[in-house]
N, C-alpha and C. Protein backbone atom coordinates (compact mmCIF):
# COMPACT_ATOMS: atom_id res chain seq x y z
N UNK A 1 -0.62 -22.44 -33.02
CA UNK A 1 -1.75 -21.53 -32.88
C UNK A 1 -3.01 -22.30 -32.50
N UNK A 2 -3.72 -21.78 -31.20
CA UNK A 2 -5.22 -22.52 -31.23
C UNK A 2 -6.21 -22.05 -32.67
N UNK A 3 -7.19 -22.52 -31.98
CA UNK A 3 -8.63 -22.42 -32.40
C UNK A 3 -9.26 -20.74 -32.27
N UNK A 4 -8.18 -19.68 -31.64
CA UNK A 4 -9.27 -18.48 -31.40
C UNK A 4 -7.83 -17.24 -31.82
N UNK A 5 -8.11 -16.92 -32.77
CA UNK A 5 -6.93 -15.70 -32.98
C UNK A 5 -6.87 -14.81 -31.92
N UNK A 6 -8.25 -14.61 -31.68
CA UNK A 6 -8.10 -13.44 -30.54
C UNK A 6 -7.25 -13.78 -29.27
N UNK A 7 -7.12 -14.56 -28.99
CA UNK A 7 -6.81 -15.38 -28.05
C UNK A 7 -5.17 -15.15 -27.67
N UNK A 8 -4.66 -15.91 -29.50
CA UNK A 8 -3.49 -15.71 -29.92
C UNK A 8 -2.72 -14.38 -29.63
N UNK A 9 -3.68 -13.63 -30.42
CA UNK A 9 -2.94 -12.23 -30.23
C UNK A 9 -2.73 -11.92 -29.12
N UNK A 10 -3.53 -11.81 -28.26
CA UNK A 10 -3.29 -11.27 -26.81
C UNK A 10 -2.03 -12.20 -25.84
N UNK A 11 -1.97 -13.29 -26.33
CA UNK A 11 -0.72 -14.30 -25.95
C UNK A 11 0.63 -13.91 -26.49
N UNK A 12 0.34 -13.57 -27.51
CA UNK A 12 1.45 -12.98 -28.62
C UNK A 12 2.09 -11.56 -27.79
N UNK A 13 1.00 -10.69 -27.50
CA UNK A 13 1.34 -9.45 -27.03
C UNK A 13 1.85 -9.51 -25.58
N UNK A 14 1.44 -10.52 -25.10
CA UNK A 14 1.85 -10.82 -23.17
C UNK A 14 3.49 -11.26 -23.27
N UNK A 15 3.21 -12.19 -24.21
CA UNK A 15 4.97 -12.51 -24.40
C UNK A 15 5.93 -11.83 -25.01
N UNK A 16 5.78 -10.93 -26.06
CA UNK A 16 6.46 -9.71 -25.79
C UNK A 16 6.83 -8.82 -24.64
N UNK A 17 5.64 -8.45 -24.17
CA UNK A 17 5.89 -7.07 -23.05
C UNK A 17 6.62 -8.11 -21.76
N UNK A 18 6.05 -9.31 -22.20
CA UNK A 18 6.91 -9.99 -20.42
C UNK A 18 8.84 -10.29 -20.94
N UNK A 19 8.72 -10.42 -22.48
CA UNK A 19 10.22 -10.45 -22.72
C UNK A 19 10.96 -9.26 -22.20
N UNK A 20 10.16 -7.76 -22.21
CA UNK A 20 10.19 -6.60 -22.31
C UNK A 20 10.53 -6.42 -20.88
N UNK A 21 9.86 -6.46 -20.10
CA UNK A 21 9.34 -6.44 -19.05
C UNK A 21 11.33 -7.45 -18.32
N UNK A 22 11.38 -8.31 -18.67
CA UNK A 22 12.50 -9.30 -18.26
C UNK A 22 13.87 -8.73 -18.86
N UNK A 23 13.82 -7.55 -19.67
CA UNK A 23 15.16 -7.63 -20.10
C UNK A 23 15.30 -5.43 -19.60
N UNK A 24 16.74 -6.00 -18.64
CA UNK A 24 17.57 -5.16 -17.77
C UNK A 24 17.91 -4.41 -19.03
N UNK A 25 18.51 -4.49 -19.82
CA UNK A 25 19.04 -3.60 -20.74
C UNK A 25 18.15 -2.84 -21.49
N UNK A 26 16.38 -3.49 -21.87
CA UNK A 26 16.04 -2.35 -22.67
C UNK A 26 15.59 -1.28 -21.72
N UNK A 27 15.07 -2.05 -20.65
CA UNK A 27 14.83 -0.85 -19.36
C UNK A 27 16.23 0.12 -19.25
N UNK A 28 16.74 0.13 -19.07
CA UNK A 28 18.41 1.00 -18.94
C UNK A 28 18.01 2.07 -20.23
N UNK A 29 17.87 1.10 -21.43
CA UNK A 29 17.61 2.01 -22.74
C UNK A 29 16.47 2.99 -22.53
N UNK A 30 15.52 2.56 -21.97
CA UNK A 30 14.61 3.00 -21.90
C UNK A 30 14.85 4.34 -21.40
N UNK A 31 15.35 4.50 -19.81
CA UNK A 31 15.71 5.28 -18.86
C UNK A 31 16.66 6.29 -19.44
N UNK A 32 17.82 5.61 -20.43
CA UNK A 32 19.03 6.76 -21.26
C UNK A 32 17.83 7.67 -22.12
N UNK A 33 17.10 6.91 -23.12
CA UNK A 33 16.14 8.21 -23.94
C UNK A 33 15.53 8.72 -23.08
N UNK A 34 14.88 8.38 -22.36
CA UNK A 34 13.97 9.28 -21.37
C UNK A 34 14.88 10.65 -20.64
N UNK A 35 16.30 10.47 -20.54
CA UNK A 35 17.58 11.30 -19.92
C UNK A 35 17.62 12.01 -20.30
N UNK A 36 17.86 11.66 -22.42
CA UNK A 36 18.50 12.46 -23.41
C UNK A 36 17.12 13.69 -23.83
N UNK A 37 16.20 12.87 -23.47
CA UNK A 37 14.88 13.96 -23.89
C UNK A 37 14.68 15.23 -22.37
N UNK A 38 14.67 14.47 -21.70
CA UNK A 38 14.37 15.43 -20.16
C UNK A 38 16.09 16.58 -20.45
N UNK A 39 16.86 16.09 -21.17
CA UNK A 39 17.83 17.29 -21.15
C UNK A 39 17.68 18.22 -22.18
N UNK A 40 17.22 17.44 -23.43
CA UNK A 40 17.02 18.63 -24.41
C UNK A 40 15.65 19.38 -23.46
N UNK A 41 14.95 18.87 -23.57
CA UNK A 41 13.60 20.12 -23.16
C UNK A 41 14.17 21.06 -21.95
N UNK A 42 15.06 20.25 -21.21
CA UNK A 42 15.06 21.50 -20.07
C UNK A 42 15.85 22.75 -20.50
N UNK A 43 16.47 22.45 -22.08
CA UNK A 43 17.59 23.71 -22.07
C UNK A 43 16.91 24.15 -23.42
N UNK A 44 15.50 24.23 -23.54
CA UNK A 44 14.45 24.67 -24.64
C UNK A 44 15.02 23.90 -25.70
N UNK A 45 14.60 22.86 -26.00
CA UNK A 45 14.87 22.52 -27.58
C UNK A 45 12.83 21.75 -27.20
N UNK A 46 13.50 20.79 -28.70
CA UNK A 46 12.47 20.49 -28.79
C UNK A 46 12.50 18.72 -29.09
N UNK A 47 11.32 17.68 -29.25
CA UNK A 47 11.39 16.56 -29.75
C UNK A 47 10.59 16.71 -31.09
N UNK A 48 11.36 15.69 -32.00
CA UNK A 48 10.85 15.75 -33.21
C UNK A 48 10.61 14.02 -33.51
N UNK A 49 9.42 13.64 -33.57
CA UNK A 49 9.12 12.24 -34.19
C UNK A 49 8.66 11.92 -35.12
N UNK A 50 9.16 10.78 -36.27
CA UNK A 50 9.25 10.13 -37.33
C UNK A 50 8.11 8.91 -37.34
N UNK A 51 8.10 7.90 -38.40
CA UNK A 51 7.56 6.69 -38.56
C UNK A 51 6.46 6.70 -39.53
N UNK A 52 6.10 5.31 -40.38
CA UNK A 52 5.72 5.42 -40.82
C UNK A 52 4.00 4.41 -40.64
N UNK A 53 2.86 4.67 -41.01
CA UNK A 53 2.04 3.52 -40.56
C UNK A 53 1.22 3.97 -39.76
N UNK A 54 1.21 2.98 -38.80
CA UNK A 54 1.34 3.04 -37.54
C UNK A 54 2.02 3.46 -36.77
N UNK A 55 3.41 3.27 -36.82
CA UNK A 55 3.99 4.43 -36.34
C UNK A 55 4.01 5.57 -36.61
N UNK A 56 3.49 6.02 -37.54
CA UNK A 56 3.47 7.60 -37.81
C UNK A 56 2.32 7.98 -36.77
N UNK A 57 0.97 7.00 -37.07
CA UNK A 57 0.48 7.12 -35.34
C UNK A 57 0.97 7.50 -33.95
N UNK A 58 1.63 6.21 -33.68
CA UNK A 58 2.10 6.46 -32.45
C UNK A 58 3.15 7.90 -32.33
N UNK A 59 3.74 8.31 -33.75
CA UNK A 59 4.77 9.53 -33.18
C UNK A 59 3.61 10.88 -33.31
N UNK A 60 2.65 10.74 -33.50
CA UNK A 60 1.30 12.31 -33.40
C UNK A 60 0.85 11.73 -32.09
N UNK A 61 0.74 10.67 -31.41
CA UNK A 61 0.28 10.33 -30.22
C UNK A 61 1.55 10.52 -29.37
N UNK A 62 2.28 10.53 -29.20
CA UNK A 62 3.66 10.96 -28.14
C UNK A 62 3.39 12.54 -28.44
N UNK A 63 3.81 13.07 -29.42
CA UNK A 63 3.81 14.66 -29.84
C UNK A 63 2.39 14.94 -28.93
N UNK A 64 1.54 14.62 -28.75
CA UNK A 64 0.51 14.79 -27.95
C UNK A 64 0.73 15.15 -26.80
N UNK A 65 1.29 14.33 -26.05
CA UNK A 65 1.84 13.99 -24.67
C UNK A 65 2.57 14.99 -24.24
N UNK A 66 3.69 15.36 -24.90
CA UNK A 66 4.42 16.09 -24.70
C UNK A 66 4.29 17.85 -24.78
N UNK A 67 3.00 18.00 -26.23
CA UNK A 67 2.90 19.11 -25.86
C UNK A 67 1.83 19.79 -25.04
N UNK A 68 1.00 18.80 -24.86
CA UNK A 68 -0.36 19.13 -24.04
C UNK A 68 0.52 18.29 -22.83
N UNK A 69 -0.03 17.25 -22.40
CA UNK A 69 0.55 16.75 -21.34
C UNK A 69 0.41 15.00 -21.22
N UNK A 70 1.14 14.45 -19.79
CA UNK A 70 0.82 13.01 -19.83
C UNK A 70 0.01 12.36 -19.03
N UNK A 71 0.54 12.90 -17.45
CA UNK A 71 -0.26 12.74 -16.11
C UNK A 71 -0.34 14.00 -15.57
N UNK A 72 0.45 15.13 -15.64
CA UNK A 72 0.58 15.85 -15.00
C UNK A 72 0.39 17.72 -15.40
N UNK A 73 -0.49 18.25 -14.74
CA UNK A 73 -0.81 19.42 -15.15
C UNK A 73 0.63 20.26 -14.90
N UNK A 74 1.02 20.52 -16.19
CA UNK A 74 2.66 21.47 -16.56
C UNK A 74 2.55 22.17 -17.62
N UNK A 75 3.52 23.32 -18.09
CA UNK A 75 3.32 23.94 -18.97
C UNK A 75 3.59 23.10 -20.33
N UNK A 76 3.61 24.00 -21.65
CA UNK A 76 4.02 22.92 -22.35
C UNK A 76 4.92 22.90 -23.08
N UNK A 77 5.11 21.61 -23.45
CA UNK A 77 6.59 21.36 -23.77
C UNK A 77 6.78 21.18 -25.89
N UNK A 78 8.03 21.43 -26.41
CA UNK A 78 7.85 21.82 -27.69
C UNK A 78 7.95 20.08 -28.42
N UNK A 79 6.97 19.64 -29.19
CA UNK A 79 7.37 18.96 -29.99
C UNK A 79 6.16 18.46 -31.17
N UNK A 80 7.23 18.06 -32.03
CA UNK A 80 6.24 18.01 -33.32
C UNK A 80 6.44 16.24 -34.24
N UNK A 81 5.29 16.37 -34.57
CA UNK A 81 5.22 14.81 -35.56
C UNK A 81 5.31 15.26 -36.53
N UNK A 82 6.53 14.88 -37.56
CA UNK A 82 6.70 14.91 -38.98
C UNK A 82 6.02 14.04 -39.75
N UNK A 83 5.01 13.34 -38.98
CA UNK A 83 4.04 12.83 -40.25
C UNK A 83 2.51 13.27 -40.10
N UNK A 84 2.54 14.41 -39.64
CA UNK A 84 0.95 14.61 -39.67
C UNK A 84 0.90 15.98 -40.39
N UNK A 85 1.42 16.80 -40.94
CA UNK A 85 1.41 18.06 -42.42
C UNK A 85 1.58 17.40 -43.61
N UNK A 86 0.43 16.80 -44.46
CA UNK A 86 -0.23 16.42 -45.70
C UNK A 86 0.44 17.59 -46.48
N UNK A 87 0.45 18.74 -46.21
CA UNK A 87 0.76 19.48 -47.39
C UNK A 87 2.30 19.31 -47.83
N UNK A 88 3.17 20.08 -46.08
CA UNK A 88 4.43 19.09 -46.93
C UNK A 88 4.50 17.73 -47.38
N UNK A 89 4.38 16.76 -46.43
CA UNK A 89 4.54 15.97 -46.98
C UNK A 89 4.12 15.27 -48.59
N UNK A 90 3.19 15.88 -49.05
CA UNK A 90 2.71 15.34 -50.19
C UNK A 90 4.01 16.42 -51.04
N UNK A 91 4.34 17.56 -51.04
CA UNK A 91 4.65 18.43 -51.49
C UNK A 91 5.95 17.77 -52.05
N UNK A 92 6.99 17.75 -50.17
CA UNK A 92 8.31 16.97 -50.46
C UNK A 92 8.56 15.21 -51.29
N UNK A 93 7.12 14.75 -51.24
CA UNK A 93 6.91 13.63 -52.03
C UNK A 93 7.09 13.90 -53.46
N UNK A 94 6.10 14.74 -53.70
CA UNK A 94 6.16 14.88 -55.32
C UNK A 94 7.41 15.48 -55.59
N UNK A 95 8.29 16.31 -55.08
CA UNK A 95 9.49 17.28 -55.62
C UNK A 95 10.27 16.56 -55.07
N UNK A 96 10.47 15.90 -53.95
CA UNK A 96 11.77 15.48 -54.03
C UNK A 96 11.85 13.52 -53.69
N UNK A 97 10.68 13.24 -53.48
CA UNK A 97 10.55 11.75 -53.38
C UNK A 97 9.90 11.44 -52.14
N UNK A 98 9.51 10.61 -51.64
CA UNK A 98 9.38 9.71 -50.41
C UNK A 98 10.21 9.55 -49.69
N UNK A 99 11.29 9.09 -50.33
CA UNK A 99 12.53 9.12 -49.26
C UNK A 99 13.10 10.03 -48.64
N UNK A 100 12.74 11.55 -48.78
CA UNK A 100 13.04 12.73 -48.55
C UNK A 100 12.28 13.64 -47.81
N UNK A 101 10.56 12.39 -47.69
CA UNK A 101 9.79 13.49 -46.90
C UNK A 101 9.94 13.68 -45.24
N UNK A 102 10.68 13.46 -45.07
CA UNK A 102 11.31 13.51 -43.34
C UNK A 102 12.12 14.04 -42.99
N UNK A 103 13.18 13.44 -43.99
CA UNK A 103 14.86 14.25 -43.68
C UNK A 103 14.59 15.49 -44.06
N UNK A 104 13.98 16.20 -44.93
CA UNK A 104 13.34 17.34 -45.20
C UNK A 104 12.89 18.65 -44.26
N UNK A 105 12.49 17.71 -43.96
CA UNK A 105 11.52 18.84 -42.50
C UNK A 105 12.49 18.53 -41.59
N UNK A 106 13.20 17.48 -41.44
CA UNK A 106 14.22 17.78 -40.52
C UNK A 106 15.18 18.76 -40.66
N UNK A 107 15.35 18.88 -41.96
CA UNK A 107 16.70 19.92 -42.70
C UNK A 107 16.18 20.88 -41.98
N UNK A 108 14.71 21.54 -42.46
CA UNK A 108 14.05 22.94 -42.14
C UNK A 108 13.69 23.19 -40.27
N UNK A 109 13.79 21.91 -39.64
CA UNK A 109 13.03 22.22 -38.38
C UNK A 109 14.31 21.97 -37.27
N UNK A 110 14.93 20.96 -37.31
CA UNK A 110 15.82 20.55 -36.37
C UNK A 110 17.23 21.77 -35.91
N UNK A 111 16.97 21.53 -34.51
CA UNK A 111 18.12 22.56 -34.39
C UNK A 111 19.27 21.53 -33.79
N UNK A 112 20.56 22.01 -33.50
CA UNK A 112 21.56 21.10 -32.60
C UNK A 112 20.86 21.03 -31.27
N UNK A 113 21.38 19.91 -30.74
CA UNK A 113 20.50 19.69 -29.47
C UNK A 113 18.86 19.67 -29.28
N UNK A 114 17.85 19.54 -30.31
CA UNK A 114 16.90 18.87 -30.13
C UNK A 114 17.16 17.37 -30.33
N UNK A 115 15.90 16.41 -30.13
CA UNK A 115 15.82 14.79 -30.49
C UNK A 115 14.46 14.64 -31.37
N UNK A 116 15.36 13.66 -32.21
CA UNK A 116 14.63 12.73 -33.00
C UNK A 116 14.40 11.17 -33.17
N UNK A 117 13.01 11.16 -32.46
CA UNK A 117 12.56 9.47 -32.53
C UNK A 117 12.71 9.08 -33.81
N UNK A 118 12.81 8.15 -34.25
CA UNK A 118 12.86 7.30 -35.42
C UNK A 118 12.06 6.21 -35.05
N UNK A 119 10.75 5.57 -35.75
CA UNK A 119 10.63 4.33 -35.23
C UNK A 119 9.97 3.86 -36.83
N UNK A 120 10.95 2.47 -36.80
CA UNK A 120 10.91 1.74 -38.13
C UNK A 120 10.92 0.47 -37.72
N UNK A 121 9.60 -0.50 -37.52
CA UNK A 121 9.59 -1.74 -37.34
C UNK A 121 10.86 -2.66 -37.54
N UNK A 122 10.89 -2.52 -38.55
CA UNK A 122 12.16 -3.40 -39.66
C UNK A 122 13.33 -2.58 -39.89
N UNK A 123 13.55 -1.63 -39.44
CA UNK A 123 14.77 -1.00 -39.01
C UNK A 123 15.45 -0.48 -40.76
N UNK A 124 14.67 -0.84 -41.55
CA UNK A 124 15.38 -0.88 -43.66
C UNK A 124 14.39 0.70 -43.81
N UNK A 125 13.44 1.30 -43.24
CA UNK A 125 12.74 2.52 -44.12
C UNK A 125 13.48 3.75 -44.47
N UNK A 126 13.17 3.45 -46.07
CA UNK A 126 14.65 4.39 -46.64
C UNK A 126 14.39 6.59 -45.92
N UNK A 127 12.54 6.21 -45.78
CA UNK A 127 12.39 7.79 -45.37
C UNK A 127 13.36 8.08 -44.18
N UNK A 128 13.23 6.99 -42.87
CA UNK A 128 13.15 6.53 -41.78
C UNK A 128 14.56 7.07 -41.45
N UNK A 129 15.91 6.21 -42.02
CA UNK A 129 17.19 6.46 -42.58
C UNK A 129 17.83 7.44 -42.87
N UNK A 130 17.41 7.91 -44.08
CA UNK A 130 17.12 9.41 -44.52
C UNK A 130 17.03 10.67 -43.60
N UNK A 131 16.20 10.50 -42.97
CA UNK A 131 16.01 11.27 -42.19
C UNK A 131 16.99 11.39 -41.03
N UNK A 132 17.66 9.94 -40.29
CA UNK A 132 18.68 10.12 -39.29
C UNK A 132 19.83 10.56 -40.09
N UNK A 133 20.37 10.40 -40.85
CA UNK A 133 21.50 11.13 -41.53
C UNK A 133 21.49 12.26 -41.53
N UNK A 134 19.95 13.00 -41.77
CA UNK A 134 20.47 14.13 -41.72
C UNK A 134 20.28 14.82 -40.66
N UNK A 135 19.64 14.02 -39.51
CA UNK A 135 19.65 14.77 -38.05
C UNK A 135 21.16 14.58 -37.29
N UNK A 136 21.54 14.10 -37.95
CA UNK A 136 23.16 13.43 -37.56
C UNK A 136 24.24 15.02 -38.01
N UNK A 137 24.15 14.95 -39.13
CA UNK A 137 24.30 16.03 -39.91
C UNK A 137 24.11 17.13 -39.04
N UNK A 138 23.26 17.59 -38.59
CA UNK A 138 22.80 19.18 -38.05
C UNK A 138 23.24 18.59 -36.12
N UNK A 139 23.37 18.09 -35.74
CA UNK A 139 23.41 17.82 -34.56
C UNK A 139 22.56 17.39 -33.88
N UNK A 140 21.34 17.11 -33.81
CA UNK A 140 20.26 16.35 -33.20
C UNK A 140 20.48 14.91 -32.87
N UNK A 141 20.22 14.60 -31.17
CA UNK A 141 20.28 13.43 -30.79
C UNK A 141 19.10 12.73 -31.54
N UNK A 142 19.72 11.52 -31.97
CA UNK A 142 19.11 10.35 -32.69
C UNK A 142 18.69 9.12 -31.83
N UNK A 143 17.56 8.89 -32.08
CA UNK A 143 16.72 7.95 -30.94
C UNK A 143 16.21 6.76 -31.99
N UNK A 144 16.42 5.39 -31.75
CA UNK A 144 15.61 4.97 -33.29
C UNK A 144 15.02 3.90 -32.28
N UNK A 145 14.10 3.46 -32.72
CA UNK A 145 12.87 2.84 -32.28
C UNK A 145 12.56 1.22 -33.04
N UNK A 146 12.68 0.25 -32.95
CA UNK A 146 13.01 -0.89 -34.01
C UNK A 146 12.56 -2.12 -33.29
N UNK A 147 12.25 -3.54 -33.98
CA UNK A 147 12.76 -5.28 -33.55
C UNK A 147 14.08 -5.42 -33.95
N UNK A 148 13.55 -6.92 -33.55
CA UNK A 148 14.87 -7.21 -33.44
C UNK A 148 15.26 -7.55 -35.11
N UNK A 149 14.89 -7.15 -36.16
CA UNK A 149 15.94 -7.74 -37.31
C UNK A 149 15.88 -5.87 -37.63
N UNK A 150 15.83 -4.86 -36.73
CA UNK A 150 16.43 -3.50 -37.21
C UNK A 150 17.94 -3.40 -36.44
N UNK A 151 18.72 -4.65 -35.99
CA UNK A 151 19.58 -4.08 -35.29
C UNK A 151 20.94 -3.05 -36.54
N UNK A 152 21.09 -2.91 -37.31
CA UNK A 152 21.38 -2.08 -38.59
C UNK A 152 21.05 -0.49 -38.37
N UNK A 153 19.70 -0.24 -37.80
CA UNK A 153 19.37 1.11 -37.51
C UNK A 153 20.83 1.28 -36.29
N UNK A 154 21.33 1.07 -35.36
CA UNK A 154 22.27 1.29 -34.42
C UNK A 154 23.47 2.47 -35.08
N UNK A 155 23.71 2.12 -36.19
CA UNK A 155 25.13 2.50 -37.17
C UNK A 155 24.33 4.54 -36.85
N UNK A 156 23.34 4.79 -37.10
CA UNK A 156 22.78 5.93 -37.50
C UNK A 156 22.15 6.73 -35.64
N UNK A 157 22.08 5.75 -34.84
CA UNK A 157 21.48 6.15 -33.89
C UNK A 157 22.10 6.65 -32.57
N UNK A 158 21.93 7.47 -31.81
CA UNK A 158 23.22 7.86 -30.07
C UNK A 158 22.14 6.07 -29.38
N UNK A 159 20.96 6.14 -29.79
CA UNK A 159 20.58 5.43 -28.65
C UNK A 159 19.21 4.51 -29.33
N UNK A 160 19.31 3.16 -29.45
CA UNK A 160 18.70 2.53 -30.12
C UNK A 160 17.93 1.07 -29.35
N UNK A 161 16.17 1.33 -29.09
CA UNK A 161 15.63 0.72 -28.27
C UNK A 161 15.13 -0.51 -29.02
N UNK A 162 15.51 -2.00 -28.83
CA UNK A 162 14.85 -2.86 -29.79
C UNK A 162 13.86 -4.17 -29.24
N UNK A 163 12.72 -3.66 -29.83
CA UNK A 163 11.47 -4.63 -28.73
C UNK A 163 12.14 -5.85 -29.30
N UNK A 164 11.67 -6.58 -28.29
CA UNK A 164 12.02 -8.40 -27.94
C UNK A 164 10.98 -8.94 -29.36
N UNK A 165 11.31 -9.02 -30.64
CA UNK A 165 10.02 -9.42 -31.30
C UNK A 165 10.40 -8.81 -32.75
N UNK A 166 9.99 -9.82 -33.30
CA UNK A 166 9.89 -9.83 -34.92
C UNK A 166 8.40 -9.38 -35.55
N UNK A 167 7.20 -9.50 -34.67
CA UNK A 167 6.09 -9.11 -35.26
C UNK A 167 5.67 -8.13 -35.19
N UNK A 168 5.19 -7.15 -36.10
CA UNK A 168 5.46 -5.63 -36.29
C UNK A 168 4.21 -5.12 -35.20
N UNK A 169 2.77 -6.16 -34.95
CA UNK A 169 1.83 -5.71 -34.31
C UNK A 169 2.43 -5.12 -32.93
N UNK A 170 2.78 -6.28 -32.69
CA UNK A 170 3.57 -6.46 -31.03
C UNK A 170 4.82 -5.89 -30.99
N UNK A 171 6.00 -5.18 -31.66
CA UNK A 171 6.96 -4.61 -31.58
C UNK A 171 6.13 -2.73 -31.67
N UNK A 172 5.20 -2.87 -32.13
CA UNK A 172 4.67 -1.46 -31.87
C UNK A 172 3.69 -1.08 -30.62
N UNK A 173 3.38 -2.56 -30.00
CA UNK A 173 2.89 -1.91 -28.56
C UNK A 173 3.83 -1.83 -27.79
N UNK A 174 4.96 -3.06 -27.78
CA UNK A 174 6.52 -2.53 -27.13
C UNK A 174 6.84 -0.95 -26.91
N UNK A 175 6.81 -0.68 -27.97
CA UNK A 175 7.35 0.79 -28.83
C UNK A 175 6.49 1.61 -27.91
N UNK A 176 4.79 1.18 -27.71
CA UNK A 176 4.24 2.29 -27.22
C UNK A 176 4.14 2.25 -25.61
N UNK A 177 4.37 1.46 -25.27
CA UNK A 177 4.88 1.09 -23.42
C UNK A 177 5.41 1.81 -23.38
N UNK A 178 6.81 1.71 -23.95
CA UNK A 178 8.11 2.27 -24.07
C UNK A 178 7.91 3.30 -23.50
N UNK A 179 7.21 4.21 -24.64
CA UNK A 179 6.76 5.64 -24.78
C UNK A 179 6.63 6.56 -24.06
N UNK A 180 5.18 5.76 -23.33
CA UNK A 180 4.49 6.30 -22.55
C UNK A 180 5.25 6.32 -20.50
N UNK A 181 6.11 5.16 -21.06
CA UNK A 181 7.07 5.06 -19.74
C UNK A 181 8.00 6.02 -19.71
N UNK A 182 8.61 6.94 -20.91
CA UNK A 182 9.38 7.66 -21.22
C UNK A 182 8.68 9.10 -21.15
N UNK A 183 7.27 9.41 -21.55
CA UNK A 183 6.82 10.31 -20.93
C UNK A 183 6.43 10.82 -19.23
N UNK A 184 6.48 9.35 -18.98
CA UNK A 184 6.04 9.44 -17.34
C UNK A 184 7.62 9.78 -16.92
N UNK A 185 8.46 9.51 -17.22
CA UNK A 185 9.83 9.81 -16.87
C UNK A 185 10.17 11.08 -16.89
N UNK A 186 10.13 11.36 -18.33
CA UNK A 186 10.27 12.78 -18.44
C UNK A 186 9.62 13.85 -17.50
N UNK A 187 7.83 13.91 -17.87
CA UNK A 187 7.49 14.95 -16.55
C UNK A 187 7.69 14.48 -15.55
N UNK A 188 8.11 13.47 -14.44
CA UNK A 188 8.78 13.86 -13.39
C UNK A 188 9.69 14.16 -13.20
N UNK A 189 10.70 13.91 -14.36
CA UNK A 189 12.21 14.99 -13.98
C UNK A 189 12.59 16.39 -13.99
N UNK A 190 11.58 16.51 -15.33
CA UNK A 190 11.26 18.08 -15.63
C UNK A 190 10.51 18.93 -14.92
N UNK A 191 9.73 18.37 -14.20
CA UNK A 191 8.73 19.18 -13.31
C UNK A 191 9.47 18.97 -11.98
N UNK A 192 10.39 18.37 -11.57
CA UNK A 192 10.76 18.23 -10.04
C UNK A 192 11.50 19.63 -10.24
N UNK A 193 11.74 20.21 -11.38
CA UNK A 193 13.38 21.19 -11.26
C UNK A 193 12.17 22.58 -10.77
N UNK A 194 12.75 23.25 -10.32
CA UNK A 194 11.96 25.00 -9.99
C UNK A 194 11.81 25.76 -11.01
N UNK A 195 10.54 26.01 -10.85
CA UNK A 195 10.38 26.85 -12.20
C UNK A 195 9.88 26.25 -13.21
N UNK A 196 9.90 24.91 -13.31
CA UNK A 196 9.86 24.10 -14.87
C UNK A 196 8.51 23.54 -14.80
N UNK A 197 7.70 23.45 -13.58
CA UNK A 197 6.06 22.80 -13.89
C UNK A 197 5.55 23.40 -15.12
């Protein structure tokens, strides 16, 4: 490490996204979720995103995207962040635990054939987990979002994207490239079809 953190970090974050950036397979991954989502929405379902943190951030910032928009003026599309309702969530906390406040609302919200992001730095969050079991359970494609010491999330997931990187800062701007490359994907596939702007 030099003399200037700031410095660091931004070195830290270049060499991620250029690992990112260099590896054929997470791009492929990338392109399969972006597939599995452009198919649920086109046959009305919906996306449902998880995480905790910061990522619970980034999944109310995608839910954004998707239901207002990304680049492109289109109608809108259904999806929701399971971490931004305080009431359940505090609710399903106190009555049934923490570990339950996700899979929960998944029980109540998920239909077969919607998707659910999962994104858990460290790939171990018991809510995180929890919650893909039981989207597994009801039929919902499972998307999990992770570094590299979550390769464990895979066992629970159809399709599992893992940034080049052990540091949770920089595995969550991975995560949000990702994202936002996956939204740009989506409305152009969805909007090329007739009828679907």
């Amino acid at each position: 490490m030099s003399q200037n953190p700031i410095a660091d970090h931004f070195q830290a974050s270049l060499a991620g996204l250029t690992r990112a950036v260099e590896s054929a397979e997470l791009q492929a991954t990338v392109k399969t979720i972006a597939d599995a989502i452009t198919g649920s929405l086109r046959a009305g379902n919906k996306l449902l995103l998880i995480g905790n943190g910061g990522s619970a951030a980034d999944a109310q910032h995608i839910a954004a995207e998707i239901v207002g928009r990304y680049k492109r003026e289109r109608r809108a599309w259904a999806a929701i962040a399971l971490t931004t309702d305080t009431s359940a969530l505090t609710a399903i906390g106190n009555d049934y635990g923490i570990e339950d406040m996700f899979a929960r609302q998944v029980e109540g919200l998920a239909r077969p054939g919607d998707v659910l992001i999962a994104m858990t730095t460290s790939g171990r969050s018991p809510n995180i987990l929890a919650a893909l079991r039981r989207a597994r359970e009801l039929g919902v494609t499972t998307i999990g979002l992770t570094g590299t010491r979550g390769e464990s999330l895979r066992a629970l997931c159809d399709h599992v994207l893992i940034a080049p990187c052990d540091d949770t800062p920089v595995i969550q701007q991975i995560h949000m490239v990702a994202l936002h490359a996956i939204c740009d994907d989506v409305e152009r596939a969805v909007m090329s079809e007739p009828g679907k702007a």
